[in-house]
Protein backbone atom coordinates (compact mmCIF):
# COMPACT_ATOMS: atom_id res chain seq x y z
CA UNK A 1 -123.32 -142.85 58.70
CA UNK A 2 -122.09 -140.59 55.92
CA UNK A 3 -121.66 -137.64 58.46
CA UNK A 4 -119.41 -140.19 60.68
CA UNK A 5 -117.13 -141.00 58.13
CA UNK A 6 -117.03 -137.23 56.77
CA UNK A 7 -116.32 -136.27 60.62
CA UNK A 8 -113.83 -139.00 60.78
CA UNK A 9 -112.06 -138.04 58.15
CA UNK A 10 -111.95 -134.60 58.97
CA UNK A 11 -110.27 -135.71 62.07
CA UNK A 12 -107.99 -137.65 61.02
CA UNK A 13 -106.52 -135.19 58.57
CA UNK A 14 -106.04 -133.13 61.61
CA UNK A 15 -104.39 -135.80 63.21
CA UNK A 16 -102.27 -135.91 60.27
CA UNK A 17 -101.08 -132.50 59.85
CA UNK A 18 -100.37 -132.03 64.24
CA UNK A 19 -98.01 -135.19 63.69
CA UNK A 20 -96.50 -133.35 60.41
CA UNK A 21 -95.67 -130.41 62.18
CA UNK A 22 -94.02 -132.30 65.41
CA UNK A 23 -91.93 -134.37 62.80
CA UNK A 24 -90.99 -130.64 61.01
CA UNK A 25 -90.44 -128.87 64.71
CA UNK A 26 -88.03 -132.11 65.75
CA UNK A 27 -85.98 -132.13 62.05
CA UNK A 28 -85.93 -128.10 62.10
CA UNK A 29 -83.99 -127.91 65.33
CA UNK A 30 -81.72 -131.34 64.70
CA UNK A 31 -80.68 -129.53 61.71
CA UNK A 32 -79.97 -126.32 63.39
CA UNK A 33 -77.80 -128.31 65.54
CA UNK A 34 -75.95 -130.07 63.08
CA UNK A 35 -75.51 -126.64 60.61
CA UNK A 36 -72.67 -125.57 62.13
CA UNK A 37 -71.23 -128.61 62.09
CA UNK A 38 -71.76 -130.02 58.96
CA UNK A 39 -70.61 -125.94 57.42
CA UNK A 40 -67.32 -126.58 59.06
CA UNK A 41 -66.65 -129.80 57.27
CA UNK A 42 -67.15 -128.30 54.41
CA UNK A 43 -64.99 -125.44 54.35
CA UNK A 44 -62.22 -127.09 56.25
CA UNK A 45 -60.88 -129.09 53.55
CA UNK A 46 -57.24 -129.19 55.32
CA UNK A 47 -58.93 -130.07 58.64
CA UNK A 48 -57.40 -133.34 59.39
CA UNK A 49 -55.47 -132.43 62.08
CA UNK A 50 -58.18 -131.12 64.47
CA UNK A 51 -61.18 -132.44 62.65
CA UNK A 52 -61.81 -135.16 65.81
CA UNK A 53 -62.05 -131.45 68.20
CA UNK A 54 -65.30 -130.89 66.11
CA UNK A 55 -66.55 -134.33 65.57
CA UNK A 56 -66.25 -135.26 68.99
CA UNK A 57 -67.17 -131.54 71.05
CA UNK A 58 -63.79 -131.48 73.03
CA UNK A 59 -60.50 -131.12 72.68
CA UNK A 60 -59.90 -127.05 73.33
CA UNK A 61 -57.74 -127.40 75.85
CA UNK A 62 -54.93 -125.37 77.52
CA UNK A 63 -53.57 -126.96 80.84
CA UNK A 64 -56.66 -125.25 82.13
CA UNK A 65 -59.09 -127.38 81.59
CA UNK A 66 -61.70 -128.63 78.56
CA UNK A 67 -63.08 -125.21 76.97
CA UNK A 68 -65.30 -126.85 73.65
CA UNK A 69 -68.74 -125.61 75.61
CA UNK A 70 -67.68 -122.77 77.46
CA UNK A 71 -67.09 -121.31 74.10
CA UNK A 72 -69.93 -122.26 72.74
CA UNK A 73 -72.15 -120.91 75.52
CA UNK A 74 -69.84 -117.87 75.51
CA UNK A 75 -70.52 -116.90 71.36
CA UNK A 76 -74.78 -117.52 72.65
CA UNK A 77 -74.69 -115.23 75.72
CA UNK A 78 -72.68 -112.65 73.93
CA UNK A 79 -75.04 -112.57 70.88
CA UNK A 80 -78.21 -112.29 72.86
CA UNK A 81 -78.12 -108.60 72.83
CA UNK A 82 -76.93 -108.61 69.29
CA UNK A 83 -79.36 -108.54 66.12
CA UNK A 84 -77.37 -111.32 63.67
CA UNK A 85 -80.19 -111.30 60.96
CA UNK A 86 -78.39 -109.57 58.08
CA UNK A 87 -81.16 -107.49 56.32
CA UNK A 88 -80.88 -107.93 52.59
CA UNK A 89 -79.52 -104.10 51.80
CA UNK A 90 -76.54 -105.07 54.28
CA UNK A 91 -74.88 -108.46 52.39
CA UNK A 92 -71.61 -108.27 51.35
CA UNK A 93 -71.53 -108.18 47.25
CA UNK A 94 -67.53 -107.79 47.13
CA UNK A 95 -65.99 -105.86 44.68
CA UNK A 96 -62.48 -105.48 43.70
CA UNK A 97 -61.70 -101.72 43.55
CA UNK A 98 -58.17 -101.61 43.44
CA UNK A 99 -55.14 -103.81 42.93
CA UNK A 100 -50.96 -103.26 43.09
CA UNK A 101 -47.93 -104.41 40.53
CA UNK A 102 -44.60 -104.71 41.13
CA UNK A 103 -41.67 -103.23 38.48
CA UNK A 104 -41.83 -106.39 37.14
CA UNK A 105 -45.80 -105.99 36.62
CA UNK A 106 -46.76 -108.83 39.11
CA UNK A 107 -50.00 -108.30 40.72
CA UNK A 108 -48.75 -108.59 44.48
CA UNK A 109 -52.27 -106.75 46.11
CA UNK A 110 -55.70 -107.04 45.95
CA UNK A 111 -57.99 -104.47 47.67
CA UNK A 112 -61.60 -105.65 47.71
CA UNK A 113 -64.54 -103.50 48.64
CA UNK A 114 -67.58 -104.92 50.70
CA UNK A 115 -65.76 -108.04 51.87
CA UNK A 116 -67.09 -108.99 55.10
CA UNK A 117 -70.47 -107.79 56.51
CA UNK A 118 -70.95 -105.73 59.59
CA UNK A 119 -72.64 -109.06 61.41
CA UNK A 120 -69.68 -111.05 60.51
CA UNK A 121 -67.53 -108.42 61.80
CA UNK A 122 -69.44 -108.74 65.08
CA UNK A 123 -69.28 -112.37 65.17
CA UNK A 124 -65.47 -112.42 64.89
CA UNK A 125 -64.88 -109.88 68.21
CA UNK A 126 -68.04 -111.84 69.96
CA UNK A 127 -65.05 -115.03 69.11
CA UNK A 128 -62.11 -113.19 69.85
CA UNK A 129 -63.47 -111.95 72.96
CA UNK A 130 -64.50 -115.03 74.60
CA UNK A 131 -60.71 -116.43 73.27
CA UNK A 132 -59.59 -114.28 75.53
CA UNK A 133 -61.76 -115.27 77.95
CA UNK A 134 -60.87 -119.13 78.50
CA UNK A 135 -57.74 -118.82 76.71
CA UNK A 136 -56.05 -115.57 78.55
CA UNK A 137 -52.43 -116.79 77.96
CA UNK A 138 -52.12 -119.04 75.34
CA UNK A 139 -54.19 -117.37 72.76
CA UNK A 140 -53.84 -113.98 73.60
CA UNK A 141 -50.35 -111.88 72.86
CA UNK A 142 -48.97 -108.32 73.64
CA UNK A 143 -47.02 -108.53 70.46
CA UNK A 144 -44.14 -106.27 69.55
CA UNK A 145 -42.38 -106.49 67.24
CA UNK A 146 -38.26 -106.86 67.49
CA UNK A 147 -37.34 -105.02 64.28
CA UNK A 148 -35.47 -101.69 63.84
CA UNK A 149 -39.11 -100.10 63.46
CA UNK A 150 -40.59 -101.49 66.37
CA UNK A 151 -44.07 -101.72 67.26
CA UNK A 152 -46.67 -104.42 67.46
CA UNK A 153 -50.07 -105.30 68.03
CA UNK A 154 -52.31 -106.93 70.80
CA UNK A 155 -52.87 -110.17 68.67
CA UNK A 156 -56.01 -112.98 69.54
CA UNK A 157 -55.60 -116.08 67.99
CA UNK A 158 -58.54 -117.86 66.49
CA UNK A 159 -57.49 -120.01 64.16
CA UNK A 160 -59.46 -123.42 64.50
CA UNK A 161 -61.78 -121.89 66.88
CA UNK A 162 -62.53 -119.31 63.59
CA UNK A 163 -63.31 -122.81 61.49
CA UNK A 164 -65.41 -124.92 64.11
CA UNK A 165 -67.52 -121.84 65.94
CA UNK A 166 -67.74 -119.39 62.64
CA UNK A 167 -67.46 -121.25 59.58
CA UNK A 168 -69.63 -119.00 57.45
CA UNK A 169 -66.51 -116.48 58.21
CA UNK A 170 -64.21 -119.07 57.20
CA UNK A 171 -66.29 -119.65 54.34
CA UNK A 172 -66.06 -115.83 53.14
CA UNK A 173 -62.35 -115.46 54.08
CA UNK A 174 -61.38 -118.16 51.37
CA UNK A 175 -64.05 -116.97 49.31
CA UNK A 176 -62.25 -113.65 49.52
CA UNK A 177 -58.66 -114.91 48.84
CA UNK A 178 -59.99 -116.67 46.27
CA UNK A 179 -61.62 -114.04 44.57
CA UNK A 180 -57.93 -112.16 44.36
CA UNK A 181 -56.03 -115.19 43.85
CA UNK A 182 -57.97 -115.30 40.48
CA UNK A 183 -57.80 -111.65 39.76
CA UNK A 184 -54.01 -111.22 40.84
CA UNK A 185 -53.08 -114.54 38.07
CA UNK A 186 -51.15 -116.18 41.06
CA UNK A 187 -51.51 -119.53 39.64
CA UNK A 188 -51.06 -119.03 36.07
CA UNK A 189 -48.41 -116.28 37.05
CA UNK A 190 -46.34 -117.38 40.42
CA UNK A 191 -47.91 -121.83 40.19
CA UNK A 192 -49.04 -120.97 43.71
CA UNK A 193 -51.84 -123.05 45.13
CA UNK A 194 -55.21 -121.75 45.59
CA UNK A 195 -56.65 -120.47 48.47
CA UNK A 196 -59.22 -123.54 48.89
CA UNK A 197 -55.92 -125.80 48.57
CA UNK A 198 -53.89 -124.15 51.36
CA UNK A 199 -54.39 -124.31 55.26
CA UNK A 200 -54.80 -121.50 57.20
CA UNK A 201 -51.60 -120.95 59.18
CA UNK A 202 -53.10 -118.14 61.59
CA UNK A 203 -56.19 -116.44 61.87
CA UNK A 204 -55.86 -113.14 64.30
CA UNK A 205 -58.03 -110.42 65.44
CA UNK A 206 -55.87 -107.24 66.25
CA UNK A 207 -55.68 -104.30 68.18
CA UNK A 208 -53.42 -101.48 68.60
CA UNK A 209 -54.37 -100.15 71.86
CA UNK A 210 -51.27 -100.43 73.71
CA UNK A 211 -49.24 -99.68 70.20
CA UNK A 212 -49.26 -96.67 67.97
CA UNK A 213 -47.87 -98.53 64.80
CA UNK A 214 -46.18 -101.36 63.70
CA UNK A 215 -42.97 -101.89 62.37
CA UNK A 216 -42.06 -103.35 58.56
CA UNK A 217 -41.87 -106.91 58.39
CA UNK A 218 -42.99 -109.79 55.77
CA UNK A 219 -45.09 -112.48 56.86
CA UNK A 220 -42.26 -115.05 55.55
CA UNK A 221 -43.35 -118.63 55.03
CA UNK A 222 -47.20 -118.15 54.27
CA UNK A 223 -48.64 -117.73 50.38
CA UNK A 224 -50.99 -114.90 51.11
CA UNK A 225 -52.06 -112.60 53.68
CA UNK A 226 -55.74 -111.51 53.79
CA UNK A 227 -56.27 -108.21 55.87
CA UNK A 228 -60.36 -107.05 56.60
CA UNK A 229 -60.58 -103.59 57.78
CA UNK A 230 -63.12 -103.31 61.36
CA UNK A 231 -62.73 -99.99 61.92
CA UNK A 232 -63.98 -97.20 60.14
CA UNK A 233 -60.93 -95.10 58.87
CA UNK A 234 -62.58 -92.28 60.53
CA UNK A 235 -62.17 -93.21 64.07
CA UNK A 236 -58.82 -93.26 64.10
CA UNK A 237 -55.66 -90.66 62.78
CA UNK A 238 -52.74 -91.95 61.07
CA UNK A 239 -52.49 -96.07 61.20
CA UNK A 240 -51.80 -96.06 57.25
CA UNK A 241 -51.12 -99.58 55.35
CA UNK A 242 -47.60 -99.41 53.79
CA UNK A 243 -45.94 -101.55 51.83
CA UNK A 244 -42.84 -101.90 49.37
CA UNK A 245 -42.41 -104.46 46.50
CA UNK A 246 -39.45 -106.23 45.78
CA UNK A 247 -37.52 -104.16 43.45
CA UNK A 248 -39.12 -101.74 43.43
CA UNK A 249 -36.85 -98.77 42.06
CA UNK A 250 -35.57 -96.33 44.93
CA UNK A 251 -37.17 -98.54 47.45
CA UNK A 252 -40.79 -96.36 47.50
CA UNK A 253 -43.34 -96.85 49.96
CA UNK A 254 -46.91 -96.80 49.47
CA UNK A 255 -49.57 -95.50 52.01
CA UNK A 256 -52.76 -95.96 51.76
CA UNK A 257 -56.10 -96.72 54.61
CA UNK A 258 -58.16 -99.88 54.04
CA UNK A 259 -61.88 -99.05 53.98
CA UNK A 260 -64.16 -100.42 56.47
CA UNK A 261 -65.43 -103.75 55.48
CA UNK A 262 -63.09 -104.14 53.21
CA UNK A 263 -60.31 -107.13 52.52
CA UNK A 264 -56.49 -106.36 51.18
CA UNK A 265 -55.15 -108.98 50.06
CA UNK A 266 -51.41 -109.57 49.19
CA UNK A 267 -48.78 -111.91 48.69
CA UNK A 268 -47.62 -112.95 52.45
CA UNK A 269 -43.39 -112.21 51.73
CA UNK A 270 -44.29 -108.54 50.80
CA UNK A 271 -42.74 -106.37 53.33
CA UNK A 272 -45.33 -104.13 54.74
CA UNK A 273 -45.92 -102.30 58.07
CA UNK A 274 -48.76 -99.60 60.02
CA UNK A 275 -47.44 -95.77 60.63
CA UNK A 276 -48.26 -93.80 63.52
CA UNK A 277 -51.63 -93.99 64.85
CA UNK A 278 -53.80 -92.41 67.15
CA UNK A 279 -57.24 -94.13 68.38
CA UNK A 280 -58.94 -97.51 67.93
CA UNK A 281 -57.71 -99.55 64.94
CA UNK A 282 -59.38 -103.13 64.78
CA UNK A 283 -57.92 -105.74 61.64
CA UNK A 284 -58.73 -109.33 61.52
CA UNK A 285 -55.61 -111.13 59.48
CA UNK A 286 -55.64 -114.32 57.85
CA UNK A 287 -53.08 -116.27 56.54
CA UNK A 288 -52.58 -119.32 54.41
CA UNK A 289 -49.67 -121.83 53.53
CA UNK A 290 -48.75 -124.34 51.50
CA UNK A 291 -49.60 -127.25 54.35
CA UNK A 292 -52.80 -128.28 56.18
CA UNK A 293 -53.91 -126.62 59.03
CA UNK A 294 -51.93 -127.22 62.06
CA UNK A 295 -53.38 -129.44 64.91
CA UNK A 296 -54.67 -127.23 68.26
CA UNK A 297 -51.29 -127.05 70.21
CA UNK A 298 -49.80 -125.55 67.14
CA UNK A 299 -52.48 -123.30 65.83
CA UNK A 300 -51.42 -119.82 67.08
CA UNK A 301 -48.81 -118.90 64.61
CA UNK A 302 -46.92 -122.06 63.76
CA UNK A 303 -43.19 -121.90 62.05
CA UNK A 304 -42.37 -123.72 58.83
CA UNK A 305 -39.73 -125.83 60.70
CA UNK A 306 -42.19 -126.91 63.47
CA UNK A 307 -45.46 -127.93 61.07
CA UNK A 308 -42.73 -129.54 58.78
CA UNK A 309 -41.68 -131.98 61.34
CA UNK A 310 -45.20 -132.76 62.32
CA UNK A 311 -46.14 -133.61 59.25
CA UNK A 312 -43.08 -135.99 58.54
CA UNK A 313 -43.65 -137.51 61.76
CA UNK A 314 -47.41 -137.55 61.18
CA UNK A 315 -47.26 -139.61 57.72
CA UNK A 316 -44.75 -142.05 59.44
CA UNK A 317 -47.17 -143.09 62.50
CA UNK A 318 -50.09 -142.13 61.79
CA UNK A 319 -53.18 -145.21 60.65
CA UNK A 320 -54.24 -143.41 57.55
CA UNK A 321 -56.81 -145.66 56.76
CA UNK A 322 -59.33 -144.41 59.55
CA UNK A 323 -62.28 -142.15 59.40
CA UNK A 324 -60.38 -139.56 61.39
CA UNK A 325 -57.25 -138.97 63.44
CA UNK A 326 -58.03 -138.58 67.23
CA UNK A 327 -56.42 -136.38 70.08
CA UNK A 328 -54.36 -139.35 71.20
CA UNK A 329 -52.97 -139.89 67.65
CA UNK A 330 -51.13 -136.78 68.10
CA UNK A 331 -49.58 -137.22 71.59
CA UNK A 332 -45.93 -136.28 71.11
CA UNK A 333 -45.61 -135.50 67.81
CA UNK A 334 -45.55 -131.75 67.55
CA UNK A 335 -41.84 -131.01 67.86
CA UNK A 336 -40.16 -128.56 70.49
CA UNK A 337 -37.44 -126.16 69.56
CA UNK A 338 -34.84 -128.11 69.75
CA UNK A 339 -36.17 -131.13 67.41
CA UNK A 340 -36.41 -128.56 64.42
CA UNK A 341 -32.41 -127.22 64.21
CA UNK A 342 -31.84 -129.80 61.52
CA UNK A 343 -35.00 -129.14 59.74
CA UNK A 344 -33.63 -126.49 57.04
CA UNK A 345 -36.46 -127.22 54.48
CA UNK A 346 -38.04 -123.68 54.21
CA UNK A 347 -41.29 -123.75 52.06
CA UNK A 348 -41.04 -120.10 50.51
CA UNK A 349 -43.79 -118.56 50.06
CA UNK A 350 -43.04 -117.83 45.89
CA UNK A 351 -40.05 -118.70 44.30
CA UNK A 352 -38.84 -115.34 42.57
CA UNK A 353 -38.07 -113.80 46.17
CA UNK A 354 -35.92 -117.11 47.46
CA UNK A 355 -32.81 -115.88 47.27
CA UNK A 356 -33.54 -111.96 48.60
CA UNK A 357 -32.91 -111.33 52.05
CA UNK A 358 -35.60 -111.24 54.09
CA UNK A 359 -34.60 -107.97 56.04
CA UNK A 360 -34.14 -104.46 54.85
CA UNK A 361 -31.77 -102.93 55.84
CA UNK A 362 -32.65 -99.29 54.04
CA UNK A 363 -33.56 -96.33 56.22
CA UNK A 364 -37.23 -95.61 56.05
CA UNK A 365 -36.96 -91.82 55.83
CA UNK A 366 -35.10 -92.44 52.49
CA UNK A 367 -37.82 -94.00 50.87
CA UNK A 368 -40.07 -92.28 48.25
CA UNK A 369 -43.61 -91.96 49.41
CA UNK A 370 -46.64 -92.66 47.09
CA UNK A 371 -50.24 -93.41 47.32
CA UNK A 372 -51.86 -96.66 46.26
């Protein structure tokens, strides 16, 4: 009798621990499913306007059809061949190892070492590749630029797609701003908002395949512009980072080459520009503002005018007392061209540039060169 009841026993712990196991096998994978989910809610603070895209799984649209699970199964069959365990010698510990003033000693850049891994790089052209995949026209430009420098970039779009599909990227490319935004003083200095306050007006990866540089501009109406470096500086010749602060005395440039892996980040109004180049140059640019982020139809690059008629007409209609807004909420209230002449509000980026022109009209060859 005692050896029945020992056997018994014996069996039913057993029992107990196969049934453990199932329950741990069936919770393990839920919770895989839900990670990426659940990590974009997090770090998406200003995702109102396309939160329902992730809640419900649809929503990416283009006039081509519903794209939520084609990019999905895109990022999986893309990574199969690609190794995205990150070995513990190869995590990012960013650094900041150098940093800009203006004459006015205003911190205005940021250059951080070791700010995005070599698997998160990979991740982001896995993403930008299949954007260009399902989104070929709409998320995809041959961008030049229509200054007196010229130039441009072959710009992919991935803002919202960046949030839902990579949100430990997202995670690290607020982590980063915030990192400089701290450094730089731009709140106690400039009362800017913080990075983990602002939306993310545009997220691109870019190219420069079909351009060899890219002409001065600022990126006028965002806060801050954060710039990771892909490429290794050595696979490519010329493709320096300039830029020129406001006021700066005699109007001098300054050169310099962003290491791999590493972040620059600067106030967005700062006029700035690529020289020549020859060979592959890869940058993924991020950019935040003073609203939320902008719902899908106007996610590319939106203008001040546009997302500040949205959100007027959005806090007029909208139920603000539900869980979330859906697709439907939204139907005609992103404003074409002509609904934004008489919106002249224009958030500026910081206040002590407001009243500067926002083109220079100074011939580059006359300004002093120096090295950052």
């Amino acid at each position: 009798l005692k050896a029945t009841s020992h056997q018994q026993l014996k069996y039913n712990g057993i029992m107990i621990k196969f049934f453990h196991a199932i329950v741990c096998v069936i919770i393990f994978s839920t919770c895989r499913e839900a990670k990426s989910s659940d990590a974009a809610e997090k770090w998406s603070p200003q995702n109102k306007y396309w939160v329902h895209i992730l809640k419900e799984q649809s929503g990416l649209e283009d006039g081509g059809g519903e794209h939520f699970n084609d990019i999905q199964n895109c990022m999986v069959v893309k990574s199969q061949n690609n190794d995205d365990v990150i070995p513990a010698d190869s995590i990012a510990t960013p650094k900041i190892v150098d940093s800009m003033t203006d004459s006015q000693n205003r911190t205005i850049l940021i250059e951080i070492g070791n700010a995005i891994t070599p698997s998160q790089v990979e991740s982001v052209k896995r993403l930008a590749a299949c954007t260009r995949q399902y989104f070929p026209e709409s998320r995809f430009e041959h961008r030049g630029f229509d200054l007196a420098d010229g130039g441009g970039n072959d710009c992919t779009y991935l803002n919202i797609l960046l949030q839902i599909f990579l949100p430990d990227v997202y995670e690290n490319v607020v982590n980063i701003t915030e990192m400089a935004y701290k450094k730089a003083g731009w709140g106690e200095q400039l009362q800017l908002l913080p990075p983990n306050k602002c939306g993310l007006r545009t997220s691109e990866y870019l190219n420069y395949n079909e351009f060899k540089h890219l002409g001065g501009h600022t990126d006028r109406g965002s806060l801050f512009t954060a710039l990771f470096a892909l490429s290794d500086t050595k696979s490519y010749r010329g493709g320096e980072f300039y830029l020129l602060p406001r006021d700066e005395p005699n109007d001098r440039l300054y050169y310099f080459k962003p290491r791999q892996y590493s972040a620059v980040v600067f106030l967005s109004e700062t006029y700035h520009g690529v020289t020549d180049l020859e060979g592959p140059r890869e940058m993924f640019t991020n950019e935040f503002w003073v609203y939320d982020d902008a719902p899908w139809n106007g996610s590319t690059r939106a203008e001040n005018s546009h997302m500040g008629v949205f959100v007027q007409r959005a806090e007029e209609t909208l139920d603000h007392t539900v869980d979330y807004y859906k697709r439907e909420d939204f139907a005609g209230l992103w404003p074409y061209e002509e609904e934004v002449e008489d919106f002249d509000y224009y958030v500026s980026g910081y206040g002590f540039y407001e009243d500067e022109e926002d083109e220079f009209d100074a011939n580059e060859d006359e300004f002093y060169d120096d090295e950052l």
